[in-house]
Structure formats: structure tokens, C-alpha cells
Protein backbone atom coordinates (compact mmCIF):
# COMPACT_ATOMS: atom_id res chain seq x y z
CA UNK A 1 4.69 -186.23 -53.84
CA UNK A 2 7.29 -185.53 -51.60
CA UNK A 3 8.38 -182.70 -49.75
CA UNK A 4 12.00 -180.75 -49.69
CA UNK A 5 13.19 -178.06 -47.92
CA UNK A 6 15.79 -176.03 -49.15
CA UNK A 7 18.29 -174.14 -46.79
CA UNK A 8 17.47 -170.93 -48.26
CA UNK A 9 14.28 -168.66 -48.52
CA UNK A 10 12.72 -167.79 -51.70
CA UNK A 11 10.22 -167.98 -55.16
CA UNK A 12 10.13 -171.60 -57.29
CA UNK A 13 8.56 -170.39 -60.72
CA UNK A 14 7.55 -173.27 -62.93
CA UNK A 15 5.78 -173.76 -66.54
CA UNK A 16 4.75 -175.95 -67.85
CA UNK A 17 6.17 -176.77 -71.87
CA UNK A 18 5.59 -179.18 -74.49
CA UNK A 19 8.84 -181.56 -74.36
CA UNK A 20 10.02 -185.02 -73.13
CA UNK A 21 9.49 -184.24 -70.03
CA UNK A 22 7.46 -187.59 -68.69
CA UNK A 23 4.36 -187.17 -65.67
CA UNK A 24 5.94 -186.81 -62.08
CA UNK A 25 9.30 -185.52 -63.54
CA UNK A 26 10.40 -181.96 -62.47
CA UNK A 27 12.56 -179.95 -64.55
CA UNK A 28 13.48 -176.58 -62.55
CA UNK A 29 15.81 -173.40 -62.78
CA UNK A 30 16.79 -171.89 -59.40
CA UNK A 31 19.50 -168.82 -59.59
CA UNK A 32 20.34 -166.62 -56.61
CA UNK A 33 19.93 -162.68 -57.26
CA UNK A 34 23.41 -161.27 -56.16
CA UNK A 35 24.58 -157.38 -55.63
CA UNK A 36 27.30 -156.31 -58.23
């Protein structure tokens, strides 16, 4: 493993899903909540 900082504070959610998605790959969504 190896560890990364982002620049910015907040919540990584992660599931995990049937797919062809190998072991020790990481597949991720992050979005930034923004005022409108």
C-alpha cells in the first residue's frame, strides 16, 4: 500500500462490485459539493 494525500479535506466512499477490476487496483469517484 501506499499512502496519498490529497490537497483537500474530505470523505473517500468505496464498494466493492463484481467487475474486471483485478486485486490491488482502485477504481474511485471523488466530486466536490458546490453552492448553486
Amino acid at each position: 500500500p501506499q499512502e496519498i494525500r490529497a490537497r483537500m479535506s474530505g470523505l473517500l466512499a468505496a464498494r466493492h462490485f463484481p467487475g474486471l477490476v483485478k486485486a490491488g487496483d482502485c477504481v474511485s469517484v471523488l466530486a466536490v459539493a458546490v453552492q448553486g
